[in-house]
C-alpha atoms as a PDB file:
ATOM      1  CA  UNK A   1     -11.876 -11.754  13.130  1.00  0.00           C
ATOM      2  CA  UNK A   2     -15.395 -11.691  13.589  1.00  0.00           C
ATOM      3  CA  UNK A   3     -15.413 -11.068  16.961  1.00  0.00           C
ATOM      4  CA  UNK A   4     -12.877  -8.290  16.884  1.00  0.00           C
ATOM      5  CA  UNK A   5     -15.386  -6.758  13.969  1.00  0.00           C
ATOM      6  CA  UNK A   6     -18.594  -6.902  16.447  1.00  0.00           C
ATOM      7  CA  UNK A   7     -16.575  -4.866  19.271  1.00  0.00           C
ATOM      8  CA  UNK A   8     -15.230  -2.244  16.616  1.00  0.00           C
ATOM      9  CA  UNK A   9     -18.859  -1.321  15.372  1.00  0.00           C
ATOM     10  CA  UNK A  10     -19.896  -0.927  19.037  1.00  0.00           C
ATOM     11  CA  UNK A  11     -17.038   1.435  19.100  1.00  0.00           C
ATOM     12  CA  UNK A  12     -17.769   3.671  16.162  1.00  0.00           C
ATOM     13  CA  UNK A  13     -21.226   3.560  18.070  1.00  0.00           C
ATOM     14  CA  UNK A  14     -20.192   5.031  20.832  1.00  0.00           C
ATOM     15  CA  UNK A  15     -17.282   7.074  19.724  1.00  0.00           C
ATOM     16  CA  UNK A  16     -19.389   9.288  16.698  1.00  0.00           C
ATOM     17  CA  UNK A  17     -17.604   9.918  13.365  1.00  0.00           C
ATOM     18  CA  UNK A  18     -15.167   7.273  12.999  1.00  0.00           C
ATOM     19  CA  UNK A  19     -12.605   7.557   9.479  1.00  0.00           C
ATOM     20  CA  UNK A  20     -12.083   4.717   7.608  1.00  0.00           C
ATOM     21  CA  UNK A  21      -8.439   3.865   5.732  1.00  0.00           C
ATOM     22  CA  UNK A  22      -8.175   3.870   2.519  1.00  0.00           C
ATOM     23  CA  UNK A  23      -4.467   3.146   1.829  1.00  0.00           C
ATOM     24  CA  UNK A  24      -2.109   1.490   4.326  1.00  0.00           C
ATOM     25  CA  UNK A  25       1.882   2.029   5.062  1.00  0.00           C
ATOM     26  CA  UNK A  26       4.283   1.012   7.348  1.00  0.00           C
ATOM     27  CA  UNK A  27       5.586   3.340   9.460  1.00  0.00           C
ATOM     28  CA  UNK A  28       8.635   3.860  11.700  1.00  0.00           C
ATOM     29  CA  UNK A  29       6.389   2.763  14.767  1.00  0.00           C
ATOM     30  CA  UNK A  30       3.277   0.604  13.589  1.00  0.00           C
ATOM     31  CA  UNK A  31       0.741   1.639  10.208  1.00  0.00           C
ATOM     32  CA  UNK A  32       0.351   4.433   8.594  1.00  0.00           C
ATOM     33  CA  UNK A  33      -3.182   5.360   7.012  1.00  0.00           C
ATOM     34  CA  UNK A  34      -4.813   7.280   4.428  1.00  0.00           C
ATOM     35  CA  UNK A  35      -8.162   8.513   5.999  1.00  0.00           C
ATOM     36  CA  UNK A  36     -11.453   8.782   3.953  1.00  0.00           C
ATOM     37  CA  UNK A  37     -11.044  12.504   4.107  1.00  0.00           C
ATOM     38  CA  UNK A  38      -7.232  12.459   2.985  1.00  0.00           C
ATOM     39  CA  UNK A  39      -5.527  13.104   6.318  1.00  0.00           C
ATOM     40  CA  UNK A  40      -2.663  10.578   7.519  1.00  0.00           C
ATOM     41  CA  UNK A  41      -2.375   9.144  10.676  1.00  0.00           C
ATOM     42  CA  UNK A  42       0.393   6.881  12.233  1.00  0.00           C
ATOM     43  CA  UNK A  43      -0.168   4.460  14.707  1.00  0.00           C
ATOM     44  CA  UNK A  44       2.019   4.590  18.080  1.00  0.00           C
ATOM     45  CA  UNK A  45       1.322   2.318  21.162  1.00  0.00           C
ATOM     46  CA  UNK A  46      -2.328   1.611  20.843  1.00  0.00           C
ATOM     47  CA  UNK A  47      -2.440   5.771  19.751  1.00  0.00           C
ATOM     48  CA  UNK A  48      -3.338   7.675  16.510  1.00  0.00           C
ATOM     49  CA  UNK A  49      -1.072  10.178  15.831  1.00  0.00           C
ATOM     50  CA  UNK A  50      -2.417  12.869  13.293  1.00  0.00           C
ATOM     51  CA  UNK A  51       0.433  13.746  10.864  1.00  0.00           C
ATOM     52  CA  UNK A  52      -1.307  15.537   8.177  1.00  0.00           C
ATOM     53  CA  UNK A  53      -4.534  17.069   8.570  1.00  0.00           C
ATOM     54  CA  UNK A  54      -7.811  16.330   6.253  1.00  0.00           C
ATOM     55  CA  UNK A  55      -7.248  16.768   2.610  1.00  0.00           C
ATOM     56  CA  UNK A  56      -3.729  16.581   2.289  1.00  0.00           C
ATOM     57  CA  UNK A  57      -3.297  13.396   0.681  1.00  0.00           C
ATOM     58  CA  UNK A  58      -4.605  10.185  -1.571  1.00  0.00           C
ATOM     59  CA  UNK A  59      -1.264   7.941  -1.227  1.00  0.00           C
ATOM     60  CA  UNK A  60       1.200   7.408   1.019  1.00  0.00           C
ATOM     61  CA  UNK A  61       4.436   5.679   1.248  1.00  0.00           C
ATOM     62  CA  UNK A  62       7.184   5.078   3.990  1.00  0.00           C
ATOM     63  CA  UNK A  63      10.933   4.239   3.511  1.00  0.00           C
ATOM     64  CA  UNK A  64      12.573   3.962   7.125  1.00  0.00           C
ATOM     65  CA  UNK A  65      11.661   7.642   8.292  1.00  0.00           C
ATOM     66  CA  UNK A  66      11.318   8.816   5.090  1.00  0.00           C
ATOM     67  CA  UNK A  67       7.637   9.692   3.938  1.00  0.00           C
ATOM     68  CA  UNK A  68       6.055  10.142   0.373  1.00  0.00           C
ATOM     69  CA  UNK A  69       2.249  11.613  -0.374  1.00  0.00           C
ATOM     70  CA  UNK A  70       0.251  11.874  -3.750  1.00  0.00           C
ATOM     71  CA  UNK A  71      -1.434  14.661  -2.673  1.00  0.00           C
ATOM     72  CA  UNK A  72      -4.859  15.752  -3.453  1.00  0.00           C
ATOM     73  CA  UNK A  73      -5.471  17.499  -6.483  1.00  0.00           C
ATOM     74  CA  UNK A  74      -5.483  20.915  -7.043  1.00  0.00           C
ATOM     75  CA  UNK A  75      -7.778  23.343  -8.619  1.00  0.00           C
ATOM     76  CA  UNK A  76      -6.829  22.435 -12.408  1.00  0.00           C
ATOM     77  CA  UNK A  77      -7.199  18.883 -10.901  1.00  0.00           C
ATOM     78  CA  UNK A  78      -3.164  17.991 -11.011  1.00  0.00           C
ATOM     79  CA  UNK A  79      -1.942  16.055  -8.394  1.00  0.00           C
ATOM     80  CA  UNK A  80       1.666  16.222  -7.226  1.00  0.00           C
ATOM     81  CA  UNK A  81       4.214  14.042  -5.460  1.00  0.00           C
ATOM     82  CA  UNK A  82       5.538  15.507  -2.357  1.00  0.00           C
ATOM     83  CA  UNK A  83       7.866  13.894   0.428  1.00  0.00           C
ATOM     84  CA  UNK A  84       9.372  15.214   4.152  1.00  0.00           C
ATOM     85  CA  UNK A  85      11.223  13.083   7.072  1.00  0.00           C
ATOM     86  CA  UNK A  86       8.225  11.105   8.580  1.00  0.00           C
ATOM     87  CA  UNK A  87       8.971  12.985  11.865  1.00  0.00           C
ATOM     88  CA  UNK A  88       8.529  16.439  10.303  1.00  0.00           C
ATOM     89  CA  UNK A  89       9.733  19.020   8.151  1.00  0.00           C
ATOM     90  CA  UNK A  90       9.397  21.332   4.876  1.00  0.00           C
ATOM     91  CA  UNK A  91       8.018  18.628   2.165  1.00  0.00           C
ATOM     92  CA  UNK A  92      10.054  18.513  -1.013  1.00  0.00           C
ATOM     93  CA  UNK A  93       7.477  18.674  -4.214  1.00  0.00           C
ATOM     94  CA  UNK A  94       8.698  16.764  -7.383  1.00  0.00           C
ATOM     95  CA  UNK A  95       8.241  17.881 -10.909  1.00  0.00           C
ATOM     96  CA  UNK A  96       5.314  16.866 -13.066  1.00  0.00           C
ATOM     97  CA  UNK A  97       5.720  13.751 -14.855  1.00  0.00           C
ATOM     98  CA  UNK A  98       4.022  14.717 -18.027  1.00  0.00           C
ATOM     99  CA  UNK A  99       0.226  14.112 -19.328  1.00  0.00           C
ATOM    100  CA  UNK A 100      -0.701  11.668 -16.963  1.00  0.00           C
ATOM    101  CA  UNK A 101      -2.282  10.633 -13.921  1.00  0.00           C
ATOM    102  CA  UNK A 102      -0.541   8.963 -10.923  1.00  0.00           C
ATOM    103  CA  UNK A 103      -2.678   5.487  -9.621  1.00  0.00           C
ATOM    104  CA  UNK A 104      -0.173   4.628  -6.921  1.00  0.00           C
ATOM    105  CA  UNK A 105       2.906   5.615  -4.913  1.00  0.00           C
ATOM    106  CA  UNK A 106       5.998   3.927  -2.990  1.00  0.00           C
ATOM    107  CA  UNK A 107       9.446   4.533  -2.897  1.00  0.00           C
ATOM    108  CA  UNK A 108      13.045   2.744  -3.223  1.00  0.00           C
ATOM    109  CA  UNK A 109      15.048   4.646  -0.246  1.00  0.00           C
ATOM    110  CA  UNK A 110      14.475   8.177  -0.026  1.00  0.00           C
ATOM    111  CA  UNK A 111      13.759   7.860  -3.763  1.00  0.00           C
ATOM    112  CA  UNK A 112       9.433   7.908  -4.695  1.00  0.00           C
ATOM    113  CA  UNK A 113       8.542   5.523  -7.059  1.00  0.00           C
ATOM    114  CA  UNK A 114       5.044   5.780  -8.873  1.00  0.00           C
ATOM    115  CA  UNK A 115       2.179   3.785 -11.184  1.00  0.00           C
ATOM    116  CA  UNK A 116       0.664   5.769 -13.671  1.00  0.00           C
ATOM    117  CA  UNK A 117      -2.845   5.693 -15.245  1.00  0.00           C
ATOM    118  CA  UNK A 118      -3.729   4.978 -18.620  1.00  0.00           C
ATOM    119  CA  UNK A 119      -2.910   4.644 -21.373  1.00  0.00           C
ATOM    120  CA  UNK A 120       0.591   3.096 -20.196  1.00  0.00           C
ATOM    121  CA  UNK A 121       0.379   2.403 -16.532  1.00  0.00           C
ATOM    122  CA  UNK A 122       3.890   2.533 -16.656  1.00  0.00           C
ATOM    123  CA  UNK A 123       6.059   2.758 -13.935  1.00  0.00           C
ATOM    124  CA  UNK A 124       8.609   5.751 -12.838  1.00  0.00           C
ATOM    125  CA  UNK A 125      11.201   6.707 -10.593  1.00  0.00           C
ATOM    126  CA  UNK A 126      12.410   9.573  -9.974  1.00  0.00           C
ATOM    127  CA  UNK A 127      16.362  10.509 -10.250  1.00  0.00           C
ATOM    128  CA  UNK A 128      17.448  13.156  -8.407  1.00  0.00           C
ATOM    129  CA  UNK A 129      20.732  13.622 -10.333  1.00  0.00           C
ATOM    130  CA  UNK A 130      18.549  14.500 -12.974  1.00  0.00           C
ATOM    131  CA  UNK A 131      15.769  15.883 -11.109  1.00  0.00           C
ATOM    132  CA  UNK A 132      13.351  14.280 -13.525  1.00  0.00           C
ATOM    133  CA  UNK A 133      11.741  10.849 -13.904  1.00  0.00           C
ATOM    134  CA  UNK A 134      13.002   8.036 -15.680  1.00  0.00           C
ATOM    135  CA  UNK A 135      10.104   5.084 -16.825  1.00  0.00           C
ATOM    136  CA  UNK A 136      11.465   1.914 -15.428  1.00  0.00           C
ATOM    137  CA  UNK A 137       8.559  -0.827 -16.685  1.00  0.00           C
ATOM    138  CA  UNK A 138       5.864  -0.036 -18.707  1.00  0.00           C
ATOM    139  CA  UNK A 139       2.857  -2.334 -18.406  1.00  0.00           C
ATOM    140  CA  UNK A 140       1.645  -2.398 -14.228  1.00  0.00           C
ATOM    141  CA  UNK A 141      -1.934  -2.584 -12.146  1.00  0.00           C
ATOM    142  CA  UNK A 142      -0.476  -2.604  -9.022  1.00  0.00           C
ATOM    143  CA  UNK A 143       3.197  -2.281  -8.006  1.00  0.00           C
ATOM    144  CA  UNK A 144       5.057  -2.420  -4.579  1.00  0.00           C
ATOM    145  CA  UNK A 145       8.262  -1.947  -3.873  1.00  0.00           C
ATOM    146  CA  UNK A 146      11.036  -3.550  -1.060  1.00  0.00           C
ATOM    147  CA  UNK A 147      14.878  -3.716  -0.594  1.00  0.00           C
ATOM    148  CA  UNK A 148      15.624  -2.490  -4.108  1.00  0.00           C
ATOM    149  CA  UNK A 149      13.286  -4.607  -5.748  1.00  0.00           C
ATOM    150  CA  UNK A 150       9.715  -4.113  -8.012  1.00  0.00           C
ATOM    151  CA  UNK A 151       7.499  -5.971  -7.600  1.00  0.00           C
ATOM    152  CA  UNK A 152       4.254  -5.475 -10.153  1.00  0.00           C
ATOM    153  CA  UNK A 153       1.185  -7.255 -11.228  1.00  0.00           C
ATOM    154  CA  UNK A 154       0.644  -7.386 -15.380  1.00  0.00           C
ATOM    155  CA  UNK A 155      -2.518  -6.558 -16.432  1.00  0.00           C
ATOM    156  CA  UNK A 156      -4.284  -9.433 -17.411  1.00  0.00           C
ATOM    157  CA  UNK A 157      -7.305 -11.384 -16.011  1.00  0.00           C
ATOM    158  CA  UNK A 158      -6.352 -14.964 -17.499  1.00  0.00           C
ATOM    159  CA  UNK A 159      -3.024 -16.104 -16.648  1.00  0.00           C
ATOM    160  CA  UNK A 160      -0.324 -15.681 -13.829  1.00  0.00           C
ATOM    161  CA  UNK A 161       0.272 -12.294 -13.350  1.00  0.00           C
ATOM    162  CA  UNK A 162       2.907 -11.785 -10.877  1.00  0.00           C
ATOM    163  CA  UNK A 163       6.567 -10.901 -11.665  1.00  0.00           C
ATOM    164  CA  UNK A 164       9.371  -9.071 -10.196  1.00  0.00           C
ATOM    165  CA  UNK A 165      13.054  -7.833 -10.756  1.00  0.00           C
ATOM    166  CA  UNK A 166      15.917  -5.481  -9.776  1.00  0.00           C
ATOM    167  CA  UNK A 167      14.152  -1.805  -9.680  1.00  0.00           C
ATOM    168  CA  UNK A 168      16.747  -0.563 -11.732  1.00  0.00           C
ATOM    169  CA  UNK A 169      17.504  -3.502 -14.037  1.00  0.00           C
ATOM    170  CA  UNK A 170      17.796  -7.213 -14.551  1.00  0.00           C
ATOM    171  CA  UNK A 171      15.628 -10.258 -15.886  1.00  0.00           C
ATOM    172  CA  UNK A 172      11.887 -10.199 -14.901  1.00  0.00           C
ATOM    173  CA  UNK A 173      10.922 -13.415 -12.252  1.00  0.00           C
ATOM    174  CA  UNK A 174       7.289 -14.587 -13.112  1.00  0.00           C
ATOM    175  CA  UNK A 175       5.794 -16.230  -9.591  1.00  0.00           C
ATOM    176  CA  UNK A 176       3.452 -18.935 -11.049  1.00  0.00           C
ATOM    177  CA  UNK A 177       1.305 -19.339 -14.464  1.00  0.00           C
ATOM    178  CA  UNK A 178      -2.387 -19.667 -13.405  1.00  0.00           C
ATOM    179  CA  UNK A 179      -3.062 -17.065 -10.466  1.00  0.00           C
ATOM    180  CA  UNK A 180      -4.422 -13.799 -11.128  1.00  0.00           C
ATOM    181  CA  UNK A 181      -3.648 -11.318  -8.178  1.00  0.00           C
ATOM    182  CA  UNK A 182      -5.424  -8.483  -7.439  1.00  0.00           C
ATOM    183  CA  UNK A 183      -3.302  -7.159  -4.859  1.00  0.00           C
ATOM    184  CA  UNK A 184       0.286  -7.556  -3.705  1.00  0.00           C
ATOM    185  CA  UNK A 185       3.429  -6.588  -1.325  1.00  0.00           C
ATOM    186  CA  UNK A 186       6.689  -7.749  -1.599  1.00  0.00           C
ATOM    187  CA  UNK A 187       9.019  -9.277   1.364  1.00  0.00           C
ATOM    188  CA  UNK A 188      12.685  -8.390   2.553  1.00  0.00           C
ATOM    189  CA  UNK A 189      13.373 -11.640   1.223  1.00  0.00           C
ATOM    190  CA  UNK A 190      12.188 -10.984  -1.834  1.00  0.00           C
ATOM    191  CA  UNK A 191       8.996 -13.116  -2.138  1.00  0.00           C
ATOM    192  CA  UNK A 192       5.520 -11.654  -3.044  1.00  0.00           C
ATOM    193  CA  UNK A 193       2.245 -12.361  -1.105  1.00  0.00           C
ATOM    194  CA  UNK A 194      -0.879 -11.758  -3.073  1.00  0.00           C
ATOM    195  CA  UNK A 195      -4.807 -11.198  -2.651  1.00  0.00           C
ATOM    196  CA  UNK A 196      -7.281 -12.313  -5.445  1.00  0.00           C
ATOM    197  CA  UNK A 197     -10.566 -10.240  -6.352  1.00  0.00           C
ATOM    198  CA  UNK A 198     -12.277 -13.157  -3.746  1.00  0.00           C
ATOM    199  CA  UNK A 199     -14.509 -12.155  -1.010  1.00  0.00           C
ATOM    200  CA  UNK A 200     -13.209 -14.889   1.156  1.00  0.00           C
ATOM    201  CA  UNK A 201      -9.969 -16.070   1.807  1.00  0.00           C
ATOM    202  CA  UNK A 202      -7.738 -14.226  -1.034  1.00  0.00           C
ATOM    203  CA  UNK A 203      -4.351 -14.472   0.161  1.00  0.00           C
ATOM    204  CA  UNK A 204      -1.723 -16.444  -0.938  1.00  0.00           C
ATOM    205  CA  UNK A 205       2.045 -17.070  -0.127  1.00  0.00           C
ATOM    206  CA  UNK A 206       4.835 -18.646  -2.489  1.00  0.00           C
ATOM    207  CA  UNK A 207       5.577 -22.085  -1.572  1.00  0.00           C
ATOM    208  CA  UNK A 208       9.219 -22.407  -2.245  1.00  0.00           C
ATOM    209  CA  UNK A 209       9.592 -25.791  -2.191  1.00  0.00           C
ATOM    210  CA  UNK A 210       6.561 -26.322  -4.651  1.00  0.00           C
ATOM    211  CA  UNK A 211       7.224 -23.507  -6.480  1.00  0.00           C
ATOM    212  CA  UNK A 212       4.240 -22.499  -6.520  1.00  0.00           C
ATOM    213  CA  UNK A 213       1.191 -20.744  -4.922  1.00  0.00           C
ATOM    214  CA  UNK A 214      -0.442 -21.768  -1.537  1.00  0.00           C
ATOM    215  CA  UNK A 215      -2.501 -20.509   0.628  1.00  0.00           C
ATOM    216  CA  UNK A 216      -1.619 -18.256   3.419  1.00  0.00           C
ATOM    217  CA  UNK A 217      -3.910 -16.435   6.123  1.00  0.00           C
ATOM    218  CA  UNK A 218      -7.794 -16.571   6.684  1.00  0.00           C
ATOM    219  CA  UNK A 219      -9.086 -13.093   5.914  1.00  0.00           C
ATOM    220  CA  UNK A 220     -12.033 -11.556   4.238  1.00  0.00           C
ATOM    221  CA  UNK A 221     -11.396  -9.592   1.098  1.00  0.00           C
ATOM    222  CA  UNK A 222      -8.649  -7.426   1.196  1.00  0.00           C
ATOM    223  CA  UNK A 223      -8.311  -3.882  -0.595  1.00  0.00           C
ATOM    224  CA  UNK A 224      -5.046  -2.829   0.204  1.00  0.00           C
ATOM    225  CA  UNK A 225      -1.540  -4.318   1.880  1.00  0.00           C
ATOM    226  CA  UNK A 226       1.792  -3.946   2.507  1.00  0.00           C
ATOM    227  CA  UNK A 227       4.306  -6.098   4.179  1.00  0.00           C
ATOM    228  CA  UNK A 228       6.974  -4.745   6.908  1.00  0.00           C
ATOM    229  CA  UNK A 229      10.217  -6.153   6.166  1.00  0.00           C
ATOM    230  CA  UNK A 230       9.328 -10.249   6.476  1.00  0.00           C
ATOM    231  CA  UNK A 231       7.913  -9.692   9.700  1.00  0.00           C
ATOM    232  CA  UNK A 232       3.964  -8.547   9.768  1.00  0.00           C
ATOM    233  CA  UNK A 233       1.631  -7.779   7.079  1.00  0.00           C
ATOM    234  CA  UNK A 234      -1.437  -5.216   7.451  1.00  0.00           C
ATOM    235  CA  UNK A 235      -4.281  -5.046   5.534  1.00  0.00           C
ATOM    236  CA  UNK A 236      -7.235  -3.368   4.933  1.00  0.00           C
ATOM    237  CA  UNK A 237     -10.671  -5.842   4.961  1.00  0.00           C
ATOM    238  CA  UNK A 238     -14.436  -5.142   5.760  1.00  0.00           C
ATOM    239  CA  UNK A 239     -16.067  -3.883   8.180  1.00  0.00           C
ATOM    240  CA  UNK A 240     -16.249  -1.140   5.967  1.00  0.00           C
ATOM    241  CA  UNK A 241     -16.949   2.597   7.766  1.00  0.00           C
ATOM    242  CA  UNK A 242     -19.794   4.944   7.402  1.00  0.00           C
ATOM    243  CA  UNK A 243     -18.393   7.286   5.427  1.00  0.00           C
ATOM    244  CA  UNK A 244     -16.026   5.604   3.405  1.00  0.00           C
ATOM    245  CA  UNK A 245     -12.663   3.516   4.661  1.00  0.00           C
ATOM    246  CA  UNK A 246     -11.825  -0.041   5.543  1.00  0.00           C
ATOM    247  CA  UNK A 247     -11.007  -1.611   8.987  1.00  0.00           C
ATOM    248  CA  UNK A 248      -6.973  -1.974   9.597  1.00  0.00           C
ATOM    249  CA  UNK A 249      -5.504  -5.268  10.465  1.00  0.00           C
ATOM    250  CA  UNK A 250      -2.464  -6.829  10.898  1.00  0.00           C
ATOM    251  CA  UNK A 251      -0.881 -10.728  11.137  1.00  0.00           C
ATOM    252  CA  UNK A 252       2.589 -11.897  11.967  1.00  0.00           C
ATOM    253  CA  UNK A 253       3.643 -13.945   8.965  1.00  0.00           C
ATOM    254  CA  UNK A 254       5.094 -16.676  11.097  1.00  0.00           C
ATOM    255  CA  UNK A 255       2.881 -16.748  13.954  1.00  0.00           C
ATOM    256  CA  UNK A 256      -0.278 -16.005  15.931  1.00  0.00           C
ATOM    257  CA  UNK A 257      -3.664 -13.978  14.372  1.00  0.00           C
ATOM    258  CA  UNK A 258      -5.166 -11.035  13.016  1.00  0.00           C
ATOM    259  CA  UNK A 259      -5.230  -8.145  15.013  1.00  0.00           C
ATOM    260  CA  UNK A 260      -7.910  -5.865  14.479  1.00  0.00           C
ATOM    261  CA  UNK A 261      -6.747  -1.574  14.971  1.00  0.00           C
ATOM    262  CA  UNK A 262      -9.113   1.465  16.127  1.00  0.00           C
ATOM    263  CA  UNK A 263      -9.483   3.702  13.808  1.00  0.00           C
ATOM    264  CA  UNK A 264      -8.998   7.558  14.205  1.00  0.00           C
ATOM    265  CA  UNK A 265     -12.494   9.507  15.877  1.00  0.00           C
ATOM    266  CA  UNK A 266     -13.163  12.725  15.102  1.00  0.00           C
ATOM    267  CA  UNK A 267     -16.012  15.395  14.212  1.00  0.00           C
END
């Protein structure tokens, strides 16, 4: 990883402004990013694709070709939920939720799902019977969702914090009692992988024969991931960019390294 690091400063060198990601999705071809400066990119045979330009976004989320934003805020500083087919489109904006702020977005389908802000950080969905949303768990830091499935870390800082259930209903499956998570995405198979607040070497994997937690990949400290299906995960990890942003990587969860992505260049 280090290596790979060294070469991408030379090219942000050489290259001028460089944009850093901020949130990370998969896509119907490779990642998806969040720039520093809100626009979204997707990544397509070693090329980034702009999708959205600058400002349009602080979230993103991607079911099949089906994309969700939490867009920037507007004057009165409300941010909305807006979605569109990945490969264009007129975006659909959804209805307020109520008095409170949105902290994170994914979806279940072509349905958004979303993490609120205090004082609840509860978790919604929206129903489009209803056009409205319906609170599905109350009580999240960090959610993610895959195949029908929540999973969310609890907010505590002294005891396991990692469960998951049906998104719609069902018992609530704690992974482990002692590890605190900081970050998490969820599997097709419907395991969770998890990065602690370390610097060095956060990530961990469920062991199913142990039951419990073990470690998984070498990485430096990771501030956002997602998993596509039970194939690859990407994360974002330092070098961090001038300007704000994280360096995108990805690892096959079976086999090989990290590989290390370029990042959109632009004035």
């Amino acid at each position: 990883m280090k290596i790979a690091m060294y070469y991408l400063l030379i090219a942000v060198f050489l290259t001028g402004c460089t944009h850093g990601a901020l949130k990370v999705a998969v896509g119907p071809d490779g990642p998806w990013i969040v720039t520093n400066d809100g626009a979204i990119y997707g990544y397509n045979d070693s090329v980034w694709n702009r999708k959205e330009a600058p400002g349009t976004a602080d979230d993103l989320a991607l079911c099949g070709s089906f994309l969700s934003i939490l867009a920037k805020p507007d004057a009165q500083g409300n941010r909305s939920v807006k979605s569109r087919d990945a490969y264009g489109g007129n975006w659909t904006t959804y209805p307020a939720i109520g008095a409170v702020g949105i902290k994170q977005l994914a979806c279940d389908g072509n349905t958004p799902v979303v993490l609120t802000t205090s004082p609840d950080f509860s978790v919604y969905k929206y129903n489009t019977s209803t056009q409205s949303w319906n609170s599905i768990h109350s009580g999240a830091k960090e959610i993610s969702v895959m195949n029908g499935r929540l999973f969310h870390l609890y907010p505590t800082t002294s005891t396991g914090n990692v469960w998951s259930r049906d998104i719609n209903s069902g018992p609530y499956t704690r992974w482990g009692q002692n590890l605190v998570a900081n970050k998490l995405a969820g599997d097709a198979n419907g395991y969770p992988w998890v990065a602690t607040d370390a610097t060095s070497n956060p990530l961990y994997k469920w062991d199913t024969n142990k039951k419990d937690w073990t470690f998984g990949f070498l990485s430096g400290p990771v501030y956002e991931m997602t998993i596509q299906s039970y194939v690859r995960m990407y994360i974002l990890s330092d070098p961090q960019i001038k300007g704000g942003g994280y360096t995108v990587y990805s690892h096959e969860l079976y086999s090989g390294g990290w590989t290390t992505y370029s990042l959109p260049s632009y004035k």
